[in-house]
PDB file of N, CA and C in Angstrom:
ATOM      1  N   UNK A   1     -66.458  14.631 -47.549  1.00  0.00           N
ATOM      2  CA  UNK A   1     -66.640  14.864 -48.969  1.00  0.00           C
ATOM      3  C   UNK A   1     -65.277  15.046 -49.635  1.00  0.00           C
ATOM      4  N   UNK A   2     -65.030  14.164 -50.826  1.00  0.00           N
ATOM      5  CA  UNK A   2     -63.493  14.589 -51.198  1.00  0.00           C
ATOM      6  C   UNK A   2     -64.041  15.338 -52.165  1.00  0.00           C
ATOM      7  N   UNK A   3     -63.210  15.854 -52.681  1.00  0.00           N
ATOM      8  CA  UNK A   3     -62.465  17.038 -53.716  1.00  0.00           C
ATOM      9  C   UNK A   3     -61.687  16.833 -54.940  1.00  0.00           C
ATOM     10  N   UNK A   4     -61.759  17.159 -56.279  1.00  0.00           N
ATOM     11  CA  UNK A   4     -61.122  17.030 -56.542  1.00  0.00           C
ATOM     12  C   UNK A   4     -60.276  18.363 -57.559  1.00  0.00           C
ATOM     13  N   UNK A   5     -59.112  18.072 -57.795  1.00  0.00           N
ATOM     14  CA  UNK A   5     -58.562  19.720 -58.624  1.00  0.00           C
ATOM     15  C   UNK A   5     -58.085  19.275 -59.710  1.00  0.00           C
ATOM     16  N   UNK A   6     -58.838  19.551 -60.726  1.00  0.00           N
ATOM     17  CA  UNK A   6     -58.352  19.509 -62.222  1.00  0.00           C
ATOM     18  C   UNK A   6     -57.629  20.326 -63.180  1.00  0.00           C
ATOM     19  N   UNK A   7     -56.773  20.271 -63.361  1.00  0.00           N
ATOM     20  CA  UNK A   7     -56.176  21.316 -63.818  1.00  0.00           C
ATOM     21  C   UNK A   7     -56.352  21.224 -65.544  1.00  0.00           C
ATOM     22  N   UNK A   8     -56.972  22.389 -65.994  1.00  0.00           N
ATOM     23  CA  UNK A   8     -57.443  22.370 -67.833  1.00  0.00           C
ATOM     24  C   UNK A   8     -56.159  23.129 -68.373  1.00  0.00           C
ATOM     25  N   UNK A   9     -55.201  21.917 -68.448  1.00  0.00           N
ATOM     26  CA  UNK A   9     -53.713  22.116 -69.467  1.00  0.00           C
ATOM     27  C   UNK A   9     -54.262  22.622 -70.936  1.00  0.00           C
ATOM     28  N   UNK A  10     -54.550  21.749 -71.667  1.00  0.00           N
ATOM     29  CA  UNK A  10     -55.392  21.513 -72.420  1.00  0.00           C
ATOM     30  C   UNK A  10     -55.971  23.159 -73.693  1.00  0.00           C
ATOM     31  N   UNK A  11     -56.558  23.495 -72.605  1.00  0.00           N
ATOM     32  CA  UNK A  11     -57.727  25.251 -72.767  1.00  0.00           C
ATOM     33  C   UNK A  11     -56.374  26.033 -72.416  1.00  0.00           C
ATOM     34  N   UNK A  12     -55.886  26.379 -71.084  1.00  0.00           N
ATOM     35  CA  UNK A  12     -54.586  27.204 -71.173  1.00  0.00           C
ATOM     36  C   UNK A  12     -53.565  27.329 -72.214  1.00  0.00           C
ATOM     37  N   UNK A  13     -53.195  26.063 -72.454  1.00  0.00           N
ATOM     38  CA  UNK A  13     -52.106  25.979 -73.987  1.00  0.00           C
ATOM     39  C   UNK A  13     -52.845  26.865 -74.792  1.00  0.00           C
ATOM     40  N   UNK A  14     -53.928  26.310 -75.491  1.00  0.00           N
ATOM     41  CA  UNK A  14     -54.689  26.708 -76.414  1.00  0.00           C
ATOM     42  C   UNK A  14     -54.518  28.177 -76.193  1.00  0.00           C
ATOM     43  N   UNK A  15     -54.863  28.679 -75.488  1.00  0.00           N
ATOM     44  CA  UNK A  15     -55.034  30.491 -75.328  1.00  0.00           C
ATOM     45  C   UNK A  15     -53.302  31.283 -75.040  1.00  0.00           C
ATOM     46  N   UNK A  16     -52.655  30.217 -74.616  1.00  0.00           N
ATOM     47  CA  UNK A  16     -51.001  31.032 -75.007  1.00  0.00           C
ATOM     48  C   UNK A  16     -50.305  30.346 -76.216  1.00  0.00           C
ATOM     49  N   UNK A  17     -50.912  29.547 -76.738  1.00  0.00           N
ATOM     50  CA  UNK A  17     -50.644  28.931 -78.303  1.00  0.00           C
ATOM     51  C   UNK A  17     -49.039  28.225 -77.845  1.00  0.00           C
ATOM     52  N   UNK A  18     -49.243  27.831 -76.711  1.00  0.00           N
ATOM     53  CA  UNK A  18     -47.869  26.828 -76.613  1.00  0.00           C
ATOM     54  C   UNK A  18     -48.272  25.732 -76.803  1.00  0.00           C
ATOM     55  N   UNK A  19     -47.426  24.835 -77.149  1.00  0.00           N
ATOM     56  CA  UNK A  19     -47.864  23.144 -77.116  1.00  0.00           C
ATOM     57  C   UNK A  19     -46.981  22.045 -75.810  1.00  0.00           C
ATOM     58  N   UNK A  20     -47.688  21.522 -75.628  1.00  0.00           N
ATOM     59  CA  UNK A  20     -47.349  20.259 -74.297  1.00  0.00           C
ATOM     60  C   UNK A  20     -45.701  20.291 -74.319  1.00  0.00           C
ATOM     61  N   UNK A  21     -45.237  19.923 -75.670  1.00  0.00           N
ATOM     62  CA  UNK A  21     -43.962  19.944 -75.597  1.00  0.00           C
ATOM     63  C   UNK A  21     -43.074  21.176 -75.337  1.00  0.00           C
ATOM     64  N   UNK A  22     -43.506  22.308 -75.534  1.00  0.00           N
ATOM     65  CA  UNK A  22     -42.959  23.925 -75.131  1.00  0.00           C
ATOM     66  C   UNK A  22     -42.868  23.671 -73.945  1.00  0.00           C
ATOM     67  N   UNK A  23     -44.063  23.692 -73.390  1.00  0.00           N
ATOM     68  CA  UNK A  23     -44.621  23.678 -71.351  1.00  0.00           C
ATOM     69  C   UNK A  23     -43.731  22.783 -71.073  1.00  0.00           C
ATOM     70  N   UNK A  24     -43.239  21.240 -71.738  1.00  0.00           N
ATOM     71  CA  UNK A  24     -42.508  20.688 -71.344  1.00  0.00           C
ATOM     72  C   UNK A  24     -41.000  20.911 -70.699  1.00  0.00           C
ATOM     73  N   UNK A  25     -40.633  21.787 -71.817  1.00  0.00           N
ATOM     74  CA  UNK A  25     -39.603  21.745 -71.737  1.00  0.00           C
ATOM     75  C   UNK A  25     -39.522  23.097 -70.811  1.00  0.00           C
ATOM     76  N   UNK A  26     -40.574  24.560 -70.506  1.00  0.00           N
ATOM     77  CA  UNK A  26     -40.472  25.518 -69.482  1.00  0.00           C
ATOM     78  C   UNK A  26     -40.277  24.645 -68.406  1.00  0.00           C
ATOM     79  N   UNK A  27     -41.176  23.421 -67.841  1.00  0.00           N
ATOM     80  CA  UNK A  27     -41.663  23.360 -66.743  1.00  0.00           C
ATOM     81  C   UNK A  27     -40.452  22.607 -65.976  1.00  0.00           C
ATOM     82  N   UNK A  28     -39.645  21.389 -66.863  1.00  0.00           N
ATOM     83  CA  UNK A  28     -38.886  20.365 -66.770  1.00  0.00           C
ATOM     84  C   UNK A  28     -39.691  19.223 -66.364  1.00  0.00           C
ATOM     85  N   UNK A  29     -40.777  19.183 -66.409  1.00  0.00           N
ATOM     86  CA  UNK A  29     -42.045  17.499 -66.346  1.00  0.00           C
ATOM     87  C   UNK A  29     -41.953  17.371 -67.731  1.00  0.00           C
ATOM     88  N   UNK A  30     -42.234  16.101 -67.573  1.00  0.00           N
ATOM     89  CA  UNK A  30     -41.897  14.842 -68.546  1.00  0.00           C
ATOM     90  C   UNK A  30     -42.974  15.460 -69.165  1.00  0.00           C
ATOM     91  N   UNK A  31     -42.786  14.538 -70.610  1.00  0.00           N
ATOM     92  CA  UNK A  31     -43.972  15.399 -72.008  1.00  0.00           C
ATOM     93  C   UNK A  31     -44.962  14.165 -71.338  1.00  0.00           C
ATOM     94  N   UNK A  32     -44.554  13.340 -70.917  1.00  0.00           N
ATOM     95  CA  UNK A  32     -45.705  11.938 -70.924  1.00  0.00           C
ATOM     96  C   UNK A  32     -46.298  11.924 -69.763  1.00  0.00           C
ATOM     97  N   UNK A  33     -45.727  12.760 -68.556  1.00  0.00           N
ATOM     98  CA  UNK A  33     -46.426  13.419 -67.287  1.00  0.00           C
ATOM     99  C   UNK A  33     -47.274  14.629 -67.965  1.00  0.00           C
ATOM    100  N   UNK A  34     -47.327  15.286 -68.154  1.00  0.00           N
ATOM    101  CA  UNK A  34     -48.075  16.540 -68.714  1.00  0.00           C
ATOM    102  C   UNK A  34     -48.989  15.832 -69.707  1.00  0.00           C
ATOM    103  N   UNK A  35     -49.130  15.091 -70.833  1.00  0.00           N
ATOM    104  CA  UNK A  35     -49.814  14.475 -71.441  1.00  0.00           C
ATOM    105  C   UNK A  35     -50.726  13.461 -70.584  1.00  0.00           C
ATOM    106  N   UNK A  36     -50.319  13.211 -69.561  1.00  0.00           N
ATOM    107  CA  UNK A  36     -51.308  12.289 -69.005  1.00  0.00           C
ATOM    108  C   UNK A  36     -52.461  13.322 -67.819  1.00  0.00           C
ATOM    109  N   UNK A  37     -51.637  13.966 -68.004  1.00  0.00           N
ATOM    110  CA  UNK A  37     -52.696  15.738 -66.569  1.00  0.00           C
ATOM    111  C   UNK A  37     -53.166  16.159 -67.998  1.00  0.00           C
ATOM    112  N   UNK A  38     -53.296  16.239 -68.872  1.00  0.00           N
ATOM    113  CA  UNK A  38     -54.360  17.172 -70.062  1.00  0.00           C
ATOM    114  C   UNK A  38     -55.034  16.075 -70.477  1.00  0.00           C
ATOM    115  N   UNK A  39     -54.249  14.639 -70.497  1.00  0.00           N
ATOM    116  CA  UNK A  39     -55.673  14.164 -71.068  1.00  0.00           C
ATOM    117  C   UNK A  39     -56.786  13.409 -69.366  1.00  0.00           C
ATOM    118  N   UNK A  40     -56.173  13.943 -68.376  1.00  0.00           N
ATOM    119  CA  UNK A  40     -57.058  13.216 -67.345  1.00  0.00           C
ATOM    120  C   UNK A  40     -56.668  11.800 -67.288  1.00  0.00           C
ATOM    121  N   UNK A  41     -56.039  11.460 -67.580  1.00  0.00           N
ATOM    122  CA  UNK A  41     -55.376  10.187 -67.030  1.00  0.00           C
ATOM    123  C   UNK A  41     -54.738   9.386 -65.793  1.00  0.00           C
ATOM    124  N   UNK A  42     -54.263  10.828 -65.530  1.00  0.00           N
ATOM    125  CA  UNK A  42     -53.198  10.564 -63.867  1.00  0.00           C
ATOM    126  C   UNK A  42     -54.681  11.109 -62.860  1.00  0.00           C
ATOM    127  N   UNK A  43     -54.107   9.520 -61.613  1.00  0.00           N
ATOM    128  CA  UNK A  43     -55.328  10.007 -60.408  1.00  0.00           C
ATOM    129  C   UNK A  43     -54.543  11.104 -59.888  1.00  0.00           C
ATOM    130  N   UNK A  44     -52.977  10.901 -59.108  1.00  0.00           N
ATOM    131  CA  UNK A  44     -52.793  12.230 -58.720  1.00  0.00           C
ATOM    132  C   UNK A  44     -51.822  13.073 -59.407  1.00  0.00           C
ATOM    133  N   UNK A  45     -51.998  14.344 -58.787  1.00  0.00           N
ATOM    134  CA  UNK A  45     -50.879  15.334 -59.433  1.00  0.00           C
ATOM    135  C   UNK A  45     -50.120  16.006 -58.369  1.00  0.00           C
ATOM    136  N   UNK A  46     -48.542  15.548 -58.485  1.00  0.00           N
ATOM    137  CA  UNK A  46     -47.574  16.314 -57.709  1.00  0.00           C
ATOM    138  C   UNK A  46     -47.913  18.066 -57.467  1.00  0.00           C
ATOM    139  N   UNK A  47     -47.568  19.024 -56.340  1.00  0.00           N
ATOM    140  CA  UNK A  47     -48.335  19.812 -56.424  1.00  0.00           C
ATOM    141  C   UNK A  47     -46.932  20.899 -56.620  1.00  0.00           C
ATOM    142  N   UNK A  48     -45.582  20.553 -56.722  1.00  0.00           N
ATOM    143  CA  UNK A  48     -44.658  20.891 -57.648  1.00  0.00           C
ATOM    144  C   UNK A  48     -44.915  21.032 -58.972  1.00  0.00           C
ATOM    145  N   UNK A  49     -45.963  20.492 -59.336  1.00  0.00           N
ATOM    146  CA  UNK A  49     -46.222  20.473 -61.248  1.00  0.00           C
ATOM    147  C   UNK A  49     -46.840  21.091 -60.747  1.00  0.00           C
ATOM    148  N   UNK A  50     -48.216  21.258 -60.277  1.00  0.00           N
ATOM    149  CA  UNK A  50     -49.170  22.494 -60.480  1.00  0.00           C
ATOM    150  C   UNK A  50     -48.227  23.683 -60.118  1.00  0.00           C
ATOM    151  N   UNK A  51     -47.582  24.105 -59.452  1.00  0.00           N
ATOM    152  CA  UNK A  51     -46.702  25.364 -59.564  1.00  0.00           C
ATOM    153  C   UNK A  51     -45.668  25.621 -60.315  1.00  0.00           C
ATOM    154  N   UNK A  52     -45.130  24.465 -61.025  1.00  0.00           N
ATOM    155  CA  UNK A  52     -44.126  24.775 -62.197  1.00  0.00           C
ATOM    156  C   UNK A  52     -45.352  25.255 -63.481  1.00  0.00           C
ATOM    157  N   UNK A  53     -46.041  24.542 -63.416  1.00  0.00           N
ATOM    158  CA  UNK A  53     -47.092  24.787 -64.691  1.00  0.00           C
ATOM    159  C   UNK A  53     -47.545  26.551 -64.598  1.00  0.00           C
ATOM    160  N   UNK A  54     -47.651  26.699 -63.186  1.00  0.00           N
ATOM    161  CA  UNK A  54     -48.440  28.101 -63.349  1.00  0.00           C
ATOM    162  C   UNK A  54     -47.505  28.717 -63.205  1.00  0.00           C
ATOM    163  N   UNK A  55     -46.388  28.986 -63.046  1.00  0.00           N
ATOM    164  CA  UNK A  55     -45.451  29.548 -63.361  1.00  0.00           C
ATOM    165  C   UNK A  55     -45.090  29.936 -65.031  1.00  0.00           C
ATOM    166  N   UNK A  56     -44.863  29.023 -65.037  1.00  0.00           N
ATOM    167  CA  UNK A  56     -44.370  28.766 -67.096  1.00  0.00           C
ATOM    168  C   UNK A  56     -45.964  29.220 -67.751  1.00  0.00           C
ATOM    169  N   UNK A  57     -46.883  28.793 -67.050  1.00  0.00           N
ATOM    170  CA  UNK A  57     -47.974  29.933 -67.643  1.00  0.00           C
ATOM    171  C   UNK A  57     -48.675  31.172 -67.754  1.00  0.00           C
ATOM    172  N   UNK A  58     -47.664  31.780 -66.266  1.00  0.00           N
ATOM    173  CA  UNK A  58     -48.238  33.127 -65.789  1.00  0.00           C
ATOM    174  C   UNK A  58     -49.759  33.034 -65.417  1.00  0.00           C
ATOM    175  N   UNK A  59     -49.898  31.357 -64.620  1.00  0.00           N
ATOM    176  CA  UNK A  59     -51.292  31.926 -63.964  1.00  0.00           C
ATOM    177  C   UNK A  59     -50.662  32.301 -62.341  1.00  0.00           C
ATOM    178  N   UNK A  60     -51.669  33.487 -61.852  1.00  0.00           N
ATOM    179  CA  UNK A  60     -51.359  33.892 -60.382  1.00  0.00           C
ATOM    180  C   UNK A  60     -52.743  33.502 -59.331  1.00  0.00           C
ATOM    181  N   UNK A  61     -53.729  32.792 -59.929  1.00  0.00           N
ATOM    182  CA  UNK A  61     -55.100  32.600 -59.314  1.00  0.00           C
ATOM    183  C   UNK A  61     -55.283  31.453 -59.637  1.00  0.00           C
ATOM    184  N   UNK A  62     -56.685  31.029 -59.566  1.00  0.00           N
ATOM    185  CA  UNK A  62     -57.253  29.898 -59.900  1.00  0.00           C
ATOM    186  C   UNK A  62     -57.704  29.613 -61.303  1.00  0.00           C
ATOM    187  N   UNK A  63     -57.315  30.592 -61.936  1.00  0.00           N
ATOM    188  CA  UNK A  63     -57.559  30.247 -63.386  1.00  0.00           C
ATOM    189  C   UNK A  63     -57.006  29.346 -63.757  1.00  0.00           C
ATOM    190  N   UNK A  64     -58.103  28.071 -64.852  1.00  0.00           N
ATOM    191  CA  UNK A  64     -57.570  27.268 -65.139  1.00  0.00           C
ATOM    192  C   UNK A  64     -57.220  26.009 -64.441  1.00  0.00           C
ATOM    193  N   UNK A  65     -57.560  26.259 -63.090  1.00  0.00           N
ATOM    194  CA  UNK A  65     -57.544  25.153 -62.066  1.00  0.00           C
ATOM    195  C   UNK A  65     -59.268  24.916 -61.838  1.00  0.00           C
ATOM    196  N   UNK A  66     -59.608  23.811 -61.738  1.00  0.00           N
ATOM    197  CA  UNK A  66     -61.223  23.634 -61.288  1.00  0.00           C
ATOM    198  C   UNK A  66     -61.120  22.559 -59.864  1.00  0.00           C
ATOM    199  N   UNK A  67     -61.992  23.024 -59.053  1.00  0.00           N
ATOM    200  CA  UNK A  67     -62.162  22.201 -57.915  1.00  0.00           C
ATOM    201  C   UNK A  67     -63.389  21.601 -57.997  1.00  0.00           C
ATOM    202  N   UNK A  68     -63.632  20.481 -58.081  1.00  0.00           N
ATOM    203  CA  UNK A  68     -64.998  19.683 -58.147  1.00  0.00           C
ATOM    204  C   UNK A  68     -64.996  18.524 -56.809  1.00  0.00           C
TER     205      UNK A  68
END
């Protein structure tokens, strides 16, 4: 059975009122890498971005990450 992990950029921004381009520039990923993980575009995601992201967002759990 695969798996998959979505990460909701998207809803997080929204609730720390940063925008793609802020996160951009915390995280150092491209605005057009990050724009393509919020809108679901990219099949995969480096798993260096998922930890720069939760970093620059202060997540420490799975918040905000979904496993389907």
């Amino acid at each position: 059975m695969n798996k998959k992990v979505v990460v909701k950029i998207k809803n997080l921004l929204n609730e720390r009122g940063i925008s793609l381009r802020e996160l951009s520039r915390l995280t150092d990923i491209r605005h057009a890498t990050l724009s393509e993980l919020s809108n679901h575009k990219r099949q995969n995601i480096n798993f260096q971005h998922i930890e720069k992201i939760a970093m620059a967002l202060g997540i420490t759990d799975s918040h905000g990450v979904g496993y389907y």
